[in-house]
N, C-alpha and C. Protein backbone atom coordinates (compact mmCIF):
# COMPACT_ATOMS: atom_id res chain seq x y z
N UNK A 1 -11.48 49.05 5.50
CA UNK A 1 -11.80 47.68 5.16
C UNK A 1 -11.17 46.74 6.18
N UNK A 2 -11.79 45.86 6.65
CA UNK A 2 -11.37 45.01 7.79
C UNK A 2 -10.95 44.02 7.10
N UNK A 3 -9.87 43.39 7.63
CA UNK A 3 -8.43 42.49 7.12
C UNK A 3 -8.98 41.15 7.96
N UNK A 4 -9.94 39.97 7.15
CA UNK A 4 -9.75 38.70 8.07
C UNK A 4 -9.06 37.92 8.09
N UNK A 5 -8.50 36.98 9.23
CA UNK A 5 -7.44 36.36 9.25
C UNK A 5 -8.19 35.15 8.28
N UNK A 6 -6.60 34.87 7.61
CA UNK A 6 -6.69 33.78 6.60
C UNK A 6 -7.09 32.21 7.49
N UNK A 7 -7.82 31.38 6.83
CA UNK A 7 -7.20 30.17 7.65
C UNK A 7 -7.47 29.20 6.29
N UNK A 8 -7.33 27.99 6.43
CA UNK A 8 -7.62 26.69 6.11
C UNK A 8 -8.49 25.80 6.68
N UNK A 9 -9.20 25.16 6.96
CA UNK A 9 -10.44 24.12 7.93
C UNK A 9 -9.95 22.88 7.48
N UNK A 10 -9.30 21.60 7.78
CA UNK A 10 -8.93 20.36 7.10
C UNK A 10 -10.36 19.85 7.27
N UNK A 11 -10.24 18.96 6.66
CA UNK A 11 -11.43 18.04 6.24
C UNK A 11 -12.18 17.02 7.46
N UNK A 12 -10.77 17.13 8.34
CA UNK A 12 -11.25 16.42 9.81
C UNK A 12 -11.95 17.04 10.92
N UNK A 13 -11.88 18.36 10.75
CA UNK A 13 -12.43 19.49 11.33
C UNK A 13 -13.54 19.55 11.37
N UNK A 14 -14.07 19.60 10.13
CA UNK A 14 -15.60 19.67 9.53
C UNK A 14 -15.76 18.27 10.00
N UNK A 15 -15.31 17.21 9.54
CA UNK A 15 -16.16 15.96 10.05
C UNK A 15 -16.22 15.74 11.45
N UNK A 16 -15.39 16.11 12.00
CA UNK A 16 -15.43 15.92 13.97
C UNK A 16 -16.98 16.99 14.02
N UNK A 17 -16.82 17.73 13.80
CA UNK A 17 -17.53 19.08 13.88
C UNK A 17 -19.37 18.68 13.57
N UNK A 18 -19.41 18.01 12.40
CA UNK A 18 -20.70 17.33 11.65
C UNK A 18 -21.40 16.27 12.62
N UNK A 19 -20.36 15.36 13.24
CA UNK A 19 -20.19 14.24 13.58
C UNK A 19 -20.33 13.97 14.94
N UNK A 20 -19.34 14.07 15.82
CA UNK A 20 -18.27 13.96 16.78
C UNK A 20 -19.52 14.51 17.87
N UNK A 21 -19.87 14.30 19.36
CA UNK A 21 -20.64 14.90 20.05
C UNK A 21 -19.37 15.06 21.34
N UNK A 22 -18.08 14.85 21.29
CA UNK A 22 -17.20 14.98 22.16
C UNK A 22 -16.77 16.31 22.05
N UNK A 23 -16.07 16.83 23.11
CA UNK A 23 -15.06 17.75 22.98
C UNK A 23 -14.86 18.58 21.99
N UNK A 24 -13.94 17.59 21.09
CA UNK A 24 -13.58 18.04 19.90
C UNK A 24 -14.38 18.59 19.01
N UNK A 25 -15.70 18.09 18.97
CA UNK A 25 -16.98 18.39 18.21
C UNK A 25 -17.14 19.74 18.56
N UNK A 26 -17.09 19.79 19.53
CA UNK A 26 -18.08 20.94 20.27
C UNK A 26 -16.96 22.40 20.24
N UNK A 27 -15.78 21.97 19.81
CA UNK A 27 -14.62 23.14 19.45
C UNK A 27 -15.04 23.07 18.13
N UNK A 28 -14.52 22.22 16.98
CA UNK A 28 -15.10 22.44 15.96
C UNK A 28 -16.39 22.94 15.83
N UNK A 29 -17.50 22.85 16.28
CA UNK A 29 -18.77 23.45 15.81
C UNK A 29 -18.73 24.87 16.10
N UNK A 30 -17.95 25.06 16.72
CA UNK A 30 -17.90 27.05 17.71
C UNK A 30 -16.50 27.22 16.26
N UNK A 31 -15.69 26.62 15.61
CA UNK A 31 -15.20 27.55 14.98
C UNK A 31 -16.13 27.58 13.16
N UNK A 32 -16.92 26.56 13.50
CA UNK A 32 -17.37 26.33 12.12
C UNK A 32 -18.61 27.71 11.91
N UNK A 33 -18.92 27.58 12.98
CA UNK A 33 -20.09 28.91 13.19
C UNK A 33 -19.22 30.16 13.53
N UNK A 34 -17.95 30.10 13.34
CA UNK A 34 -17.73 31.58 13.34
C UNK A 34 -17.31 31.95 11.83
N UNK A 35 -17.33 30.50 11.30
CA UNK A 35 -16.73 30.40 10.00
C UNK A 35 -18.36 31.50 9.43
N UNK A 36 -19.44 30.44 9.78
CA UNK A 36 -20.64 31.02 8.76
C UNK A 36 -20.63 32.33 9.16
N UNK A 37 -19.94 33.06 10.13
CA UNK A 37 -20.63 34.60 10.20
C UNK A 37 -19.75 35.27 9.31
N UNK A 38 -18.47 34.42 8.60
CA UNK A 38 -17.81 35.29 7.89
C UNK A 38 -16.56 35.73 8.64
N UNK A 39 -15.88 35.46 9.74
CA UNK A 39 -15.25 35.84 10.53
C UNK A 39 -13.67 36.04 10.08
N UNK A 40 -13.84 34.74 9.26
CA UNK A 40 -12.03 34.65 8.11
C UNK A 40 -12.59 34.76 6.93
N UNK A 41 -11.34 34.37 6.26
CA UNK A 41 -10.98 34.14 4.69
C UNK A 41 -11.00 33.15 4.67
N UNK A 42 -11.59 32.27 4.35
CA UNK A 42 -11.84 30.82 4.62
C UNK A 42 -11.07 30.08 2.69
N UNK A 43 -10.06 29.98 3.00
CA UNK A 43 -9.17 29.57 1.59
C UNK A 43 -9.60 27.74 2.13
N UNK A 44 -10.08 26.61 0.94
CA UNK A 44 -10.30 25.50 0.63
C UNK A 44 -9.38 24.85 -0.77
N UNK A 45 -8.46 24.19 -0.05
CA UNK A 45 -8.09 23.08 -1.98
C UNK A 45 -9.43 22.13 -1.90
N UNK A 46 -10.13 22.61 -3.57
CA UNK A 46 -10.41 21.72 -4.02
C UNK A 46 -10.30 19.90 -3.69
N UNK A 47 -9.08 19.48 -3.49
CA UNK A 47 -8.84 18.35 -2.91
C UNK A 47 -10.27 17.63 -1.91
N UNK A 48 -10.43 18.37 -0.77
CA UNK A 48 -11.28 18.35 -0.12
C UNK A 48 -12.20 17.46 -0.13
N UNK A 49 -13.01 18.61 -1.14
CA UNK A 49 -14.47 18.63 -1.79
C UNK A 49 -13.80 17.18 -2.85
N UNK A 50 -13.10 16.88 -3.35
CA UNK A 50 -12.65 15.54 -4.15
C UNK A 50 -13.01 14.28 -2.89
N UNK A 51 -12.37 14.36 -1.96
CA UNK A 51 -11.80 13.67 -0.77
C UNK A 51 -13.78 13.65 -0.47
N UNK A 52 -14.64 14.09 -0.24
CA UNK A 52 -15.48 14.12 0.61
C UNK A 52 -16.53 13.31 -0.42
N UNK A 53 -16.47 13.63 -1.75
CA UNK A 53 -17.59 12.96 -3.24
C UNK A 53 -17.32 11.59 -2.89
N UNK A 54 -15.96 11.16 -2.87
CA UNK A 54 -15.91 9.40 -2.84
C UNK A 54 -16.77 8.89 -1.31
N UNK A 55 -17.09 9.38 -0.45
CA UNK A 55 -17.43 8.94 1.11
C UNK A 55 -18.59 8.07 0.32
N UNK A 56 -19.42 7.05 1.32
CA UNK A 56 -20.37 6.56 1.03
C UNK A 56 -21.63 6.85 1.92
N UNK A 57 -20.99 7.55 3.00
CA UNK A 57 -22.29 8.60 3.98
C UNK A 57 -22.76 9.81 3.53
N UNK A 58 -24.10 9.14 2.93
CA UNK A 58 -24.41 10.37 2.09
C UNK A 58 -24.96 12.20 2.80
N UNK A 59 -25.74 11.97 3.93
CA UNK A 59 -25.86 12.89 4.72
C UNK A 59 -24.81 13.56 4.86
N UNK A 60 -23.60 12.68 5.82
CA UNK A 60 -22.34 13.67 6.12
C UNK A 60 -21.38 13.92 4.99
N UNK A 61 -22.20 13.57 3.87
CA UNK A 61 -21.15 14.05 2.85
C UNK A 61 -21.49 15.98 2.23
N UNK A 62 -23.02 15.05 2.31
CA UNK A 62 -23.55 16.33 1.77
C UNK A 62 -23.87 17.65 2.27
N UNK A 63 -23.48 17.26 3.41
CA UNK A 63 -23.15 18.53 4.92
C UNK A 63 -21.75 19.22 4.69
N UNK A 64 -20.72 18.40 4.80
CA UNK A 64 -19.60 19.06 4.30
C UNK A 64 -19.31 19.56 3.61
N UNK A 65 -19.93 18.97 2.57
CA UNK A 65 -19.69 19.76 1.05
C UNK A 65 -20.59 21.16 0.87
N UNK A 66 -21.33 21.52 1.48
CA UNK A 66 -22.10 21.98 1.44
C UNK A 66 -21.26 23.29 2.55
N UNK A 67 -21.25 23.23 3.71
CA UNK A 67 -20.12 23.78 5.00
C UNK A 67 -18.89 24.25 4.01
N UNK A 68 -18.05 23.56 2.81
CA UNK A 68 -17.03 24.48 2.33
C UNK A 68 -17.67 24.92 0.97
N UNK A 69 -18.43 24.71 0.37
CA UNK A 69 -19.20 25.67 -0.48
C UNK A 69 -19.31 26.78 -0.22
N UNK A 70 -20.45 27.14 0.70
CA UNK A 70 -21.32 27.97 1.34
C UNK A 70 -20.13 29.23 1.94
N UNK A 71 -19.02 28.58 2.76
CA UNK A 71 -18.20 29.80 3.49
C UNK A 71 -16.93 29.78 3.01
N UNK A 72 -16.46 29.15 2.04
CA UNK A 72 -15.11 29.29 1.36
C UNK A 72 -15.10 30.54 0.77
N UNK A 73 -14.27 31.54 0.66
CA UNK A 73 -13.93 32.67 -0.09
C UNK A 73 -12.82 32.47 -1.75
N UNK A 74 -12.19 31.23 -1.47
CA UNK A 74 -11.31 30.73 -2.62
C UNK A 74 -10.86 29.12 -2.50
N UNK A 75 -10.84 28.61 -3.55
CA UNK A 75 -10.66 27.52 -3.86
C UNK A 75 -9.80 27.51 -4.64
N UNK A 76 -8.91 26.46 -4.33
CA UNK A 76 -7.64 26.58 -4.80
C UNK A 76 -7.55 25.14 -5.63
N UNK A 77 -7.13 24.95 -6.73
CA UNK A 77 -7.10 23.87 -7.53
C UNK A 77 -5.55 23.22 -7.01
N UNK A 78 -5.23 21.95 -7.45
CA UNK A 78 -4.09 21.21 -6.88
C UNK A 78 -3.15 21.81 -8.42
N UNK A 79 -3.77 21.28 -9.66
CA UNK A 79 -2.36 22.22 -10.26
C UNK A 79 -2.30 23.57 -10.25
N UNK A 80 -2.79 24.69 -9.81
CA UNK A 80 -2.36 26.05 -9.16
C UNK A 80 -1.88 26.17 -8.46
N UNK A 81 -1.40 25.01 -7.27
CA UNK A 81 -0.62 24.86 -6.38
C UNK A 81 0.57 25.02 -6.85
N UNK A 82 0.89 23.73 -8.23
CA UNK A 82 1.87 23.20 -8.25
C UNK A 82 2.28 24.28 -9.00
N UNK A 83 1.56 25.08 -10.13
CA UNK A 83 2.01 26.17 -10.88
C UNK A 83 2.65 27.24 -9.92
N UNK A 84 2.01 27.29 -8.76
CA UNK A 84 2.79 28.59 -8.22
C UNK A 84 3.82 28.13 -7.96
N UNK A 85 4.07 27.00 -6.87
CA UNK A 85 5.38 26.83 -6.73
C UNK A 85 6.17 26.34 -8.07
N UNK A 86 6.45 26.37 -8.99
CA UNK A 86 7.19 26.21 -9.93
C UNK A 86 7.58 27.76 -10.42
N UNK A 87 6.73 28.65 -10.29
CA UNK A 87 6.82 29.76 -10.85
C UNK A 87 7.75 30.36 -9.82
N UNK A 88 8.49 29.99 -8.87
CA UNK A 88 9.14 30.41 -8.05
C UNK A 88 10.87 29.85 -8.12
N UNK A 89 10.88 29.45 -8.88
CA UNK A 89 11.83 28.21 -9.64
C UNK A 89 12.06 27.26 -8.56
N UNK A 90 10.44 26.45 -8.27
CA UNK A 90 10.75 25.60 -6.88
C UNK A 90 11.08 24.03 -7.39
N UNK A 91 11.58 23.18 -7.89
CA UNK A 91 11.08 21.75 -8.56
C UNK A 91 10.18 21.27 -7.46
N UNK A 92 8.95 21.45 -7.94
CA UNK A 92 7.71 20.75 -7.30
C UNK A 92 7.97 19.23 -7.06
N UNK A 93 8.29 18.45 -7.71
CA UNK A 93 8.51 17.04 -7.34
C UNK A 93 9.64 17.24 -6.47
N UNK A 94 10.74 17.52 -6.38
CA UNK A 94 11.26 17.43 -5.16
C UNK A 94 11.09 17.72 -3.98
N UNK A 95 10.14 18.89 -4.14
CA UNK A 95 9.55 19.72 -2.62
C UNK A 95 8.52 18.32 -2.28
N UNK A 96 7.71 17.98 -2.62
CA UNK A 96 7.15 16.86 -3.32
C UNK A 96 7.53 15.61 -2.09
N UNK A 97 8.37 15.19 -2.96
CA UNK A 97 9.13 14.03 -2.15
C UNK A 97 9.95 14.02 -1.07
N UNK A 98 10.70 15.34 -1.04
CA UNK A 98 11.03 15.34 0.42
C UNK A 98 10.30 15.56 1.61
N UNK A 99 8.89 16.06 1.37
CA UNK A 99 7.65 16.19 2.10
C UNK A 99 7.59 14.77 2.99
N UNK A 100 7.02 13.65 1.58
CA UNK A 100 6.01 12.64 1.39
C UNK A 100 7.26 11.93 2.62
N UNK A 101 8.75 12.36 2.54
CA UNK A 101 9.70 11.20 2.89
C UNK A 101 9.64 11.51 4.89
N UNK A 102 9.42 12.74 5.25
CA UNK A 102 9.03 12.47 6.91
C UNK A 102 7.79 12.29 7.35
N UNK A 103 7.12 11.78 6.19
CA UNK A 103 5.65 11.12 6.63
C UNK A 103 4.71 11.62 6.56
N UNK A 104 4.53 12.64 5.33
CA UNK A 104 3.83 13.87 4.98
C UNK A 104 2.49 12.84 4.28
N UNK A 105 1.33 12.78 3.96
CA UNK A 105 0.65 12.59 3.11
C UNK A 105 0.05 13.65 1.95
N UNK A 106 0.01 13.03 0.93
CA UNK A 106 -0.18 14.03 -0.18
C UNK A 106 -1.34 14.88 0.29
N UNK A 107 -2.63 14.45 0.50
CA UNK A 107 -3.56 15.98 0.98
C UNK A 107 -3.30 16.71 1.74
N UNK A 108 -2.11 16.11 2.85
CA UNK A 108 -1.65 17.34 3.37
C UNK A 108 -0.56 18.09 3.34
N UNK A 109 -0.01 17.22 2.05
CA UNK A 109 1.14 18.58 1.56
C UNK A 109 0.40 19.48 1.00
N UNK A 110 -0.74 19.10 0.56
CA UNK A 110 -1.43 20.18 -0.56
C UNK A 110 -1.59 21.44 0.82
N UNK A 111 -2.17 20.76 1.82
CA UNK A 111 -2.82 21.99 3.03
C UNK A 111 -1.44 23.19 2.86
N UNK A 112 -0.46 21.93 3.55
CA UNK A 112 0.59 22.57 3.77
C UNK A 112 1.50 24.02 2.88
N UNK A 113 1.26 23.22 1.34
CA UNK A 113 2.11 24.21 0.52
C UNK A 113 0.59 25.37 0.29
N UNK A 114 -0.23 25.41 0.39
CA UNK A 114 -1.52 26.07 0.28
C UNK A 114 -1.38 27.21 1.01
N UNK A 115 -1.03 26.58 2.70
CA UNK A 115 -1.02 27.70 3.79
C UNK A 115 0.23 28.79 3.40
N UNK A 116 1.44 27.79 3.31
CA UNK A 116 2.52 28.61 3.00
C UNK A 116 2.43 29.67 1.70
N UNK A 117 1.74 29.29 0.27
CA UNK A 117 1.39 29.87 -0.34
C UNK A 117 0.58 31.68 -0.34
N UNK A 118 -0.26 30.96 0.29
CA UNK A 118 -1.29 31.82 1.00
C UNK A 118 -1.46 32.77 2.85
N UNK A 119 0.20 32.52 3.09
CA UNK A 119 -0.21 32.97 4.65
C UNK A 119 -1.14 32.75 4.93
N UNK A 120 -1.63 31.17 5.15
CA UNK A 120 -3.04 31.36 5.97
C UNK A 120 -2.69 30.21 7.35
N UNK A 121 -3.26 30.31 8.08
CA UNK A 121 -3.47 29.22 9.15
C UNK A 121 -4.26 28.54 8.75
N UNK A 122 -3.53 26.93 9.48
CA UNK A 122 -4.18 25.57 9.00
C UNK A 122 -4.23 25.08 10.18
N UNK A 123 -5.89 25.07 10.29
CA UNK A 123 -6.81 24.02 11.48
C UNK A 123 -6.83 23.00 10.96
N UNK A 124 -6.40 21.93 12.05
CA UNK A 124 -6.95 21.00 11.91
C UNK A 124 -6.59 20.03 13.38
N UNK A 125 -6.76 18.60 13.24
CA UNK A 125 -6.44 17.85 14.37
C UNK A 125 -5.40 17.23 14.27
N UNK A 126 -4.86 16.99 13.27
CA UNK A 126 -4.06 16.22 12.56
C UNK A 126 -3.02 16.29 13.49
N UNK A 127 -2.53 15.46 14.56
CA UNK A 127 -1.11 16.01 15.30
C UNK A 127 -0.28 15.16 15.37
N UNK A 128 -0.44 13.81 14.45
CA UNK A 128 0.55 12.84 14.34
C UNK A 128 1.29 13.45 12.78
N UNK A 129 0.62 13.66 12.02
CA UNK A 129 0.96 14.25 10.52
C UNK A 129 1.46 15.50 10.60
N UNK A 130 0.87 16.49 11.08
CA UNK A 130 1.30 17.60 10.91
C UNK A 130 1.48 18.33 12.16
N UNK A 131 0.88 18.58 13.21
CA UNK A 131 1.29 19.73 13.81
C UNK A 131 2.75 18.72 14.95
N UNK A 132 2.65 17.91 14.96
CA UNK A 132 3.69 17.08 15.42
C UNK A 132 4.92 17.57 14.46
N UNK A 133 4.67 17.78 13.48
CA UNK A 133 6.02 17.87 12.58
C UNK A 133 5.96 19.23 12.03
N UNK A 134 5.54 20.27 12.70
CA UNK A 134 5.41 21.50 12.64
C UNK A 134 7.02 21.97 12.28
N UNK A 135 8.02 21.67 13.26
CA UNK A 135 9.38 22.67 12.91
C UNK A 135 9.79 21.89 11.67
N UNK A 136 10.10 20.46 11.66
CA UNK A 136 10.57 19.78 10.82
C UNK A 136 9.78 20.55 9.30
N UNK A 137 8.58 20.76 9.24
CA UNK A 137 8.14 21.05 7.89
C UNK A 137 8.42 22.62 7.43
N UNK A 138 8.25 23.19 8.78
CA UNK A 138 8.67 24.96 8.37
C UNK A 138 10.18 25.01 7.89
N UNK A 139 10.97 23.67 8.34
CA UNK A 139 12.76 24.21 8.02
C UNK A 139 12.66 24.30 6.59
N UNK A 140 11.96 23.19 5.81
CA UNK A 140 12.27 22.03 4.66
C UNK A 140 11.33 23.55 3.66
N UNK A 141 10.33 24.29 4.15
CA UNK A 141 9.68 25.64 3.24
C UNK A 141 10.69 26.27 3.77
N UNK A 142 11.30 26.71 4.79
CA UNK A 142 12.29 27.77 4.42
C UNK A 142 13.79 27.88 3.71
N UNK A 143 13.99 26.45 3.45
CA UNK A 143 14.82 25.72 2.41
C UNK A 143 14.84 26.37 1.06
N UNK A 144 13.38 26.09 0.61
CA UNK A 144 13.13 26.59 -0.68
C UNK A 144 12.72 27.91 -0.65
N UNK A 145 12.88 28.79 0.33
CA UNK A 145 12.10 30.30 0.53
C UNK A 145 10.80 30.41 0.69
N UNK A 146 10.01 29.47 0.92
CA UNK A 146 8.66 29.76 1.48
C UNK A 146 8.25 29.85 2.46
N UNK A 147 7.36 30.43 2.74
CA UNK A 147 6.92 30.73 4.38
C UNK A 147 6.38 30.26 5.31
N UNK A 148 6.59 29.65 6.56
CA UNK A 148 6.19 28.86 7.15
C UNK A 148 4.91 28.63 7.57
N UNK A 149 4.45 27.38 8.00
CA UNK A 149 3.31 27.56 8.06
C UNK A 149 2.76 27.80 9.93
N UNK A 150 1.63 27.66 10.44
CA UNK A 150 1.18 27.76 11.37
C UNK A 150 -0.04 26.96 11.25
N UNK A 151 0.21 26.00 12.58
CA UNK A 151 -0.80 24.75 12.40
C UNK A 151 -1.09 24.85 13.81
N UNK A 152 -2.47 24.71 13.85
CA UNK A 152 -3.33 24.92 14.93
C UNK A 152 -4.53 23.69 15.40
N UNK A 153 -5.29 24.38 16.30
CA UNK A 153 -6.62 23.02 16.79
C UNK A 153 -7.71 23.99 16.43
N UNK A 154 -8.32 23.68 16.38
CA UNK A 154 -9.72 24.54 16.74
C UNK A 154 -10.05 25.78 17.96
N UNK A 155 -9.75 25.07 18.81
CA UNK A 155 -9.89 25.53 20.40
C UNK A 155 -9.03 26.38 20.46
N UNK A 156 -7.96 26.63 19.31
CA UNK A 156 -6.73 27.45 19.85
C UNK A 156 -7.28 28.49 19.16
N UNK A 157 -7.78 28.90 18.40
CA UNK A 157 -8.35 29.86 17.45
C UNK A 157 -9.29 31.54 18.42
């Protein structure tokens, strides 16, 4: 049985990817099509698909949503998040807030505690939020015993 690597796709990924006719587009669209052949484990929070219903572009909404439907293998709800880490005797609100306090935003703590959850790699572009604060966020999970994450681009894949 062949073992695919886990990942995550952030939500900016898919929209550069949908969208974007630059560069970036054109990395995102080569990993989004390796996505449809099945290539990973394509793990999605729910969040997402929340994050993408409110847009008011209905086309590129309904592309995306449609892009983590179609090739997601698991969907992960936000309180299953929080249940696992509690079940670890983690206090979720503190992991929580010490996140939110070096400039974390909540959908992407969700990525974040998701990946760590899940050993998976998390694409995305995000490099003021997250891959900028890559060591800073792996110390603060290995604090509480969780496992660090690995945050990537597209192109690096």
């Amino acid at each position: 049985m062949e073992i695919k690597r886990k990942i995550i796709i952030d939500l900016d990924v898919v929209t550069v990817g949908k969208w974007d006719k630059s560069k970036d587009g054109n990395n995102s669209r080569k990993l989004m099509a390796r996505a449809t052949k099945r290539e990973f484990y394509i793990i999605t929070p729910t969040l997402l698909i929340e994050l993408v219903k409110k847009w008011k572009h209905e086309k590129l909404k309904a592309e995306i949503e449609e892009f983590y439907l179609k090739n997601s293998d698991e969907f992960a709800e936000r309180l299953q998040i929080i249940e696992e880490i509690a079940s670890r005797g983690i206090d979720f609100e503190e992991l929580f807030r010490r996140i939110t306090n070096i400039g974390i935003k909540e959908e992407d703590i969700v990525l974040i505690l998701l990946s760590s959850l899940r050993n998976a790699l998390l694409v995305t572009f995000n490099r003021v939020h997250l891959k900028n604060k890559e060591e800073e966020i792996n110390e603060m999970l290995s604090e509480y015993s969780l496992k660090t994450v690995q945050i990537t681009s597209p192109e690096q894949i």
